[in-house]
PDB file of N, CA and C in Angstrom:
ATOM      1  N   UNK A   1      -4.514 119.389 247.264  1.00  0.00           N
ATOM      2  CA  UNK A   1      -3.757 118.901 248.392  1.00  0.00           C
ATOM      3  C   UNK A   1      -2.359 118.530 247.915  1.00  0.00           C
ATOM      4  N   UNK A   2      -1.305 118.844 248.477  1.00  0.00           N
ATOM      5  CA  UNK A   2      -0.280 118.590 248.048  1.00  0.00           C
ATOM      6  C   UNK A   2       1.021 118.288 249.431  1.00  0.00           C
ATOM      7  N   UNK A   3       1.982 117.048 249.097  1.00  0.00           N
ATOM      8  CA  UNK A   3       3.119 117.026 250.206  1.00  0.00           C
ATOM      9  C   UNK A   3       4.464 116.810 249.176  1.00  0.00           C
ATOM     10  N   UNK A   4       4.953 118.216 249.854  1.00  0.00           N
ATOM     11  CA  UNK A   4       6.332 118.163 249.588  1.00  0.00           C
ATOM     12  C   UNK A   4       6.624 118.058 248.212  1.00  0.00           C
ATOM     13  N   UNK A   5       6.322 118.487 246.851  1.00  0.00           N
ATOM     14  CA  UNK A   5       6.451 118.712 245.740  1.00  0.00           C
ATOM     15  C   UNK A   5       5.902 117.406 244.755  1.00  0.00           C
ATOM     16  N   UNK A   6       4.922 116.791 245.985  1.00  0.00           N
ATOM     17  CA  UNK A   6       4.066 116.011 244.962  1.00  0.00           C
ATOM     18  C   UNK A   6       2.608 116.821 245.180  1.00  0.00           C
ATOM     19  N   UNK A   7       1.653 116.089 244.191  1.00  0.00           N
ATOM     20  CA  UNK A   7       0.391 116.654 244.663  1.00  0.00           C
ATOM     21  C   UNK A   7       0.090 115.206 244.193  1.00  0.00           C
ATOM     22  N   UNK A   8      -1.217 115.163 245.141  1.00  0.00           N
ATOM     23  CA  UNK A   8      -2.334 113.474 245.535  1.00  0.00           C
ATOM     24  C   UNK A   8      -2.907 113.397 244.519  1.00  0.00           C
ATOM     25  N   UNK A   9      -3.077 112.403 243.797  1.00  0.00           N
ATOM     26  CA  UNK A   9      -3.922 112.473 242.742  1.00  0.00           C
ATOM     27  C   UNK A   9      -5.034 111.186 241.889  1.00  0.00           C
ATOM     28  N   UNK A  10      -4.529 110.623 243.149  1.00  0.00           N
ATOM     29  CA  UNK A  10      -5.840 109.216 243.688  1.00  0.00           C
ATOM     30  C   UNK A  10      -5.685 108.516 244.208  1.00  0.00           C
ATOM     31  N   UNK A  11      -5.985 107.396 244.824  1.00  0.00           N
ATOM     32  CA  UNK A  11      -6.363 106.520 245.751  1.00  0.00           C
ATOM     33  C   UNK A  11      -6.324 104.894 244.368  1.00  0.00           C
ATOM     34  N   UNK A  12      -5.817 104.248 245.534  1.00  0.00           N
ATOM     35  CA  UNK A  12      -5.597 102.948 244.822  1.00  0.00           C
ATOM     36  C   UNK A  12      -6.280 101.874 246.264  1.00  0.00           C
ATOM     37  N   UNK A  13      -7.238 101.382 246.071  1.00  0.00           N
ATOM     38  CA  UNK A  13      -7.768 100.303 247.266  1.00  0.00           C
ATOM     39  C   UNK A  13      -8.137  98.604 246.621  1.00  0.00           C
ATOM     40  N   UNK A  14      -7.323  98.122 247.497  1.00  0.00           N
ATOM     41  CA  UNK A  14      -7.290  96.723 247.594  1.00  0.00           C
ATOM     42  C   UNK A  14      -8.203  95.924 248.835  1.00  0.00           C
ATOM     43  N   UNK A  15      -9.147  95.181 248.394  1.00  0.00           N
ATOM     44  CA  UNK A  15      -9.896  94.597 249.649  1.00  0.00           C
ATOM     45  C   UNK A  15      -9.281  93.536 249.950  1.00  0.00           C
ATOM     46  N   UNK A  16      -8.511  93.550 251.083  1.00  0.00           N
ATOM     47  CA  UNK A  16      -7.940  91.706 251.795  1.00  0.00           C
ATOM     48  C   UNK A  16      -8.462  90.834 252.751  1.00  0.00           C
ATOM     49  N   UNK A  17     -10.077  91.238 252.782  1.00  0.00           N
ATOM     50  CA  UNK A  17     -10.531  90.920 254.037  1.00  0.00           C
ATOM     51  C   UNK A  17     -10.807  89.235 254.081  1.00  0.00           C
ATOM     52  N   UNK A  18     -10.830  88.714 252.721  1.00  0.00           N
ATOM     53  CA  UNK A  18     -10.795  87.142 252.732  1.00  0.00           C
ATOM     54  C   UNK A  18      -9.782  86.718 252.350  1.00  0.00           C
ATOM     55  N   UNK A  19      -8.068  87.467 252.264  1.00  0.00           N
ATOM     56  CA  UNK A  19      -7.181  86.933 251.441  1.00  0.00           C
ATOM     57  C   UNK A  19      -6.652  85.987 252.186  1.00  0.00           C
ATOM     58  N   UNK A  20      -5.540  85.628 251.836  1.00  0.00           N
ATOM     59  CA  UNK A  20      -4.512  84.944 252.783  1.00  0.00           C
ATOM     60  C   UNK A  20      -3.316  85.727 252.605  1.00  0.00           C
ATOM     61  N   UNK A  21      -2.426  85.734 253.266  1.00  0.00           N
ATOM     62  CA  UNK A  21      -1.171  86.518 253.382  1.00  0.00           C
ATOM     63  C   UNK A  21      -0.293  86.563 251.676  1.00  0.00           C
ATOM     64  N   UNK A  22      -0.173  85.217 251.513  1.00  0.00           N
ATOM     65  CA  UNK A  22       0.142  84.984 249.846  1.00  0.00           C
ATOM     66  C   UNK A  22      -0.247  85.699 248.718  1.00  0.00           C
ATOM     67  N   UNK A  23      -1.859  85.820 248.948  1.00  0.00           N
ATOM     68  CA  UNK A  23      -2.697  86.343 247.397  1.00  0.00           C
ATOM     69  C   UNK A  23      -2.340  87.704 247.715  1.00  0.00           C
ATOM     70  N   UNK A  24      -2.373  88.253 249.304  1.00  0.00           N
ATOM     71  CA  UNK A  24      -2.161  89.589 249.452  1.00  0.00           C
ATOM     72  C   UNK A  24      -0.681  90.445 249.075  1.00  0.00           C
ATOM     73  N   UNK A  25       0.318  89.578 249.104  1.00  0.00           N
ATOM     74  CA  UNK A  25       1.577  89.947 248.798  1.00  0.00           C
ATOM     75  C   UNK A  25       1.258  89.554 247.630  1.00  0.00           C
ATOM     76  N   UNK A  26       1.368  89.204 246.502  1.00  0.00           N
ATOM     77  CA  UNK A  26       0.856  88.942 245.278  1.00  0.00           C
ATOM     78  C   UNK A  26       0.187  89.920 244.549  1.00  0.00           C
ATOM     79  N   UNK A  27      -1.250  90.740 245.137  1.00  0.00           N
ATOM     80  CA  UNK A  27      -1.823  91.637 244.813  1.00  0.00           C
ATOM     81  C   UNK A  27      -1.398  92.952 245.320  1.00  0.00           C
ATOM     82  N   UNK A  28      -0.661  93.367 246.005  1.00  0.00           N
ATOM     83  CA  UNK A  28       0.010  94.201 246.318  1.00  0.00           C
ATOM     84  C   UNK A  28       1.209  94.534 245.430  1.00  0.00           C
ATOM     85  N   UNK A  29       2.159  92.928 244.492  1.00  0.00           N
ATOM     86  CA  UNK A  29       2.938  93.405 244.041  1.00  0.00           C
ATOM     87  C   UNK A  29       2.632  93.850 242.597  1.00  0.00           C
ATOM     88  N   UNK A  30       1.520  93.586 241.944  1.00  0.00           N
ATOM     89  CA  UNK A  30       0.580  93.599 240.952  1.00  0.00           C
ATOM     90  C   UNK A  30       0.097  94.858 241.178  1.00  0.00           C
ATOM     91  N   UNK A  31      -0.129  96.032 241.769  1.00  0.00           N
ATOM     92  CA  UNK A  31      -0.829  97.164 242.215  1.00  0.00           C
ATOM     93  C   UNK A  31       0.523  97.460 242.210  1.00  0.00           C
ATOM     94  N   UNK A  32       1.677  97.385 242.619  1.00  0.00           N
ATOM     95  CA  UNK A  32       2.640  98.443 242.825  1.00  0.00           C
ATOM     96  C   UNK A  32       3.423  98.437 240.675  1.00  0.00           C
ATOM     97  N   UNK A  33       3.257  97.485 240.253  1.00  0.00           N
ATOM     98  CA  UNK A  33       3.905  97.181 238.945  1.00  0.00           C
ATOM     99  C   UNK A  33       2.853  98.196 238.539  1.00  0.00           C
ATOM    100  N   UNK A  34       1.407  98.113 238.677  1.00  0.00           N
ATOM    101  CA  UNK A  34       0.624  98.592 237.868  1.00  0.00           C
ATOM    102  C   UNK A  34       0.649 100.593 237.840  1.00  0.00           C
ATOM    103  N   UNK A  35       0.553 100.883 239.101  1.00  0.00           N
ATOM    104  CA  UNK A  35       1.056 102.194 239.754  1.00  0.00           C
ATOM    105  C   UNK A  35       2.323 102.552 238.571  1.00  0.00           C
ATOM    106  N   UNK A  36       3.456 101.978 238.933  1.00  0.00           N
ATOM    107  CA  UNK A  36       4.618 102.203 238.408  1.00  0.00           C
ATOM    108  C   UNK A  36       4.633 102.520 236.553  1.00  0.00           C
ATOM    109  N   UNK A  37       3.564 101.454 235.929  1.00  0.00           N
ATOM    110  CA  UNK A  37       3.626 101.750 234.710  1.00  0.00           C
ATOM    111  C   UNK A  37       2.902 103.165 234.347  1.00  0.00           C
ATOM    112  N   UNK A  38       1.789 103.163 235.005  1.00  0.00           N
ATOM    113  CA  UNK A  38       1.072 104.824 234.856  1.00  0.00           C
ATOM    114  C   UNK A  38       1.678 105.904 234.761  1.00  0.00           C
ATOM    115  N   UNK A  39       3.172 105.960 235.726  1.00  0.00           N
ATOM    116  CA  UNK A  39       3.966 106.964 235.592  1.00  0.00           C
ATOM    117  C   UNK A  39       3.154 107.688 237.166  1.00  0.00           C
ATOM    118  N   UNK A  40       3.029 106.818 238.134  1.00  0.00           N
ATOM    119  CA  UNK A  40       2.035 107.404 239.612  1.00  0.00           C
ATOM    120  C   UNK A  40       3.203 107.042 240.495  1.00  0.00           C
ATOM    121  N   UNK A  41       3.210 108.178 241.809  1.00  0.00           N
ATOM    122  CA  UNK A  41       4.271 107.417 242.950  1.00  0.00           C
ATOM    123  C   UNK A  41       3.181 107.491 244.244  1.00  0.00           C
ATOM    124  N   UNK A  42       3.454 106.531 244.731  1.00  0.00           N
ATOM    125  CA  UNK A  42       2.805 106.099 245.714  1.00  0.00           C
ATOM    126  C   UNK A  42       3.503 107.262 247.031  1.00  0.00           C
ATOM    127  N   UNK A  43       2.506 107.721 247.770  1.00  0.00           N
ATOM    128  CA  UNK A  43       3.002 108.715 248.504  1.00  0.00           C
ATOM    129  C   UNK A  43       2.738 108.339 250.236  1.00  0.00           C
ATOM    130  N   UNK A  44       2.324 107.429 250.379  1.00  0.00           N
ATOM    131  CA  UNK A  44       1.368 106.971 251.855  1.00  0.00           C
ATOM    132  C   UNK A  44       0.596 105.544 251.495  1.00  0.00           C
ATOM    133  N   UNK A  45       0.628 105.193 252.509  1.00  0.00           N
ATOM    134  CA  UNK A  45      -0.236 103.256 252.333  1.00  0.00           C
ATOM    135  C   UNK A  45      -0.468 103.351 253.500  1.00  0.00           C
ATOM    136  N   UNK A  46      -2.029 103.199 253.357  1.00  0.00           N
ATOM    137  CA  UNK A  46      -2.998 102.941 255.199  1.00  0.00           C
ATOM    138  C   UNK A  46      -3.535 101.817 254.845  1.00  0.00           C
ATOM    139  N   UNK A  47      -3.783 101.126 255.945  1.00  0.00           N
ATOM    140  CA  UNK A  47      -4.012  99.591 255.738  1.00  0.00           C
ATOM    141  C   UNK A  47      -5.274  99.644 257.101  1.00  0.00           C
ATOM    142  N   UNK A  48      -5.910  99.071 256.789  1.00  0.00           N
ATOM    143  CA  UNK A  48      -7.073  98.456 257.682  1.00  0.00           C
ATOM    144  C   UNK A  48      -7.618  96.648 257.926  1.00  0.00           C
ATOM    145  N   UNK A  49      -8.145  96.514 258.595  1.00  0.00           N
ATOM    146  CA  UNK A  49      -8.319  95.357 258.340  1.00  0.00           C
ATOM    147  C   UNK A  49      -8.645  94.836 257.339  1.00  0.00           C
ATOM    148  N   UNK A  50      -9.051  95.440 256.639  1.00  0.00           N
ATOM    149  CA  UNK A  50     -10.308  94.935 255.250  1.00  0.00           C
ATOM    150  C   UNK A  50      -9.622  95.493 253.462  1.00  0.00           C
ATOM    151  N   UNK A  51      -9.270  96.065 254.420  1.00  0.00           N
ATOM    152  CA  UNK A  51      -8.305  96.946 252.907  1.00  0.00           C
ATOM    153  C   UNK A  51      -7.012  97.512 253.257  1.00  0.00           C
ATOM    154  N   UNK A  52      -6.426  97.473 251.624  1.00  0.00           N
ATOM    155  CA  UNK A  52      -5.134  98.506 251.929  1.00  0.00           C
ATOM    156  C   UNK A  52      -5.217  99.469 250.533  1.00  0.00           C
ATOM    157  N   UNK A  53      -4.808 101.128 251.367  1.00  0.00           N
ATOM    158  CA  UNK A  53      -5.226 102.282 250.588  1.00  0.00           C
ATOM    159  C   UNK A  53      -3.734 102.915 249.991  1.00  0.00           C
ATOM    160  N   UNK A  54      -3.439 102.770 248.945  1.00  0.00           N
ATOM    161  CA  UNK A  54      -2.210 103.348 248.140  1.00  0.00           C
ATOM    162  C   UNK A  54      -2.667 105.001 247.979  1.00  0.00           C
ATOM    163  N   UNK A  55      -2.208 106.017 248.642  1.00  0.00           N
ATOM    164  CA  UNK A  55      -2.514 107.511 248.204  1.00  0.00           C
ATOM    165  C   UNK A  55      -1.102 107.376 247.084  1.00  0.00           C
ATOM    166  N   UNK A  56      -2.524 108.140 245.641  1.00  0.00           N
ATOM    167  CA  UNK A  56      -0.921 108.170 244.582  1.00  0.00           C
ATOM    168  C   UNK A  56      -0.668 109.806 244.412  1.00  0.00           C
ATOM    169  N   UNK A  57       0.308 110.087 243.961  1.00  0.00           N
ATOM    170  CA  UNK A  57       0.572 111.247 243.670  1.00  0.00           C
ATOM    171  C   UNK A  57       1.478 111.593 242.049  1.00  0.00           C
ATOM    172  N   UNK A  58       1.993 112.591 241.765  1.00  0.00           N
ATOM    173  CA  UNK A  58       2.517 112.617 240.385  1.00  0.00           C
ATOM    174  C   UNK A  58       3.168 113.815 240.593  1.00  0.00           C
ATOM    175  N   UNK A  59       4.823 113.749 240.018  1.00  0.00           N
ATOM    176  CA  UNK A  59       5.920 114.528 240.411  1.00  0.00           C
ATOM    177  C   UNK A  59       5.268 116.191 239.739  1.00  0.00           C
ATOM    178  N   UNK A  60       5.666 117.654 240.675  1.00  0.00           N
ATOM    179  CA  UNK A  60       4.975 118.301 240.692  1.00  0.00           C
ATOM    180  C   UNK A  60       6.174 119.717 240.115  1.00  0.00           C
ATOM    181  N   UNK A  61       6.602 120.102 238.864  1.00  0.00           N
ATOM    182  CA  UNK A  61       8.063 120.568 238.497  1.00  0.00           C
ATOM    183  C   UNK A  61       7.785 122.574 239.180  1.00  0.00           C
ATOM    184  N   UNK A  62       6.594 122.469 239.919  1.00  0.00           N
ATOM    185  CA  UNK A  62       6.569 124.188 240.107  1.00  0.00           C
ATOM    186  C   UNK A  62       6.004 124.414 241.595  1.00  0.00           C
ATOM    187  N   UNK A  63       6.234 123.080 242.468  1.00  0.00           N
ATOM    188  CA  UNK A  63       5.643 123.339 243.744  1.00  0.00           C
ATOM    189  C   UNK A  63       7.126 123.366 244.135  1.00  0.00           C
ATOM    190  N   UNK A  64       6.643 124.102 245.741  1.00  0.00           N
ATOM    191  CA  UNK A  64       8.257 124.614 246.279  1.00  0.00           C
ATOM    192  C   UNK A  64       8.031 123.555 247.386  1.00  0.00           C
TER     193      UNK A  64
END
């Protein structure tokens, strides 16, 4: 599966269904540092009540 000269290459899920707004901005910015060191770009974020879903992807040098 691929968009636009990335291709998807996992899923990052956070459960917030008991957080509070605080721990959740907190763990969100902790998931985006962590993403970032892997060398992953976050391509899409769906959020539900209960969770929030980071689709990651990784720069793609031969897709058009």
């Amino acid at each position: 599966m691929e968009s636009n000269r990335q291709k998807i290459s996992g899923v990052k899920v956070l459960s917030i269904s008991e957080e509070n707004p605080k721990a959740i901005e907190k763990m969100v910015d902790a998931a985006i540092r962590e993403m970032e060191g892997k060398g992953k770009t976050i391509l899409d974020v769906k959020i539900t009540d209960d969770n929030i879903f980071f689709i990651l992807g990784e720069p793609q040098s031969n897709a058009v």
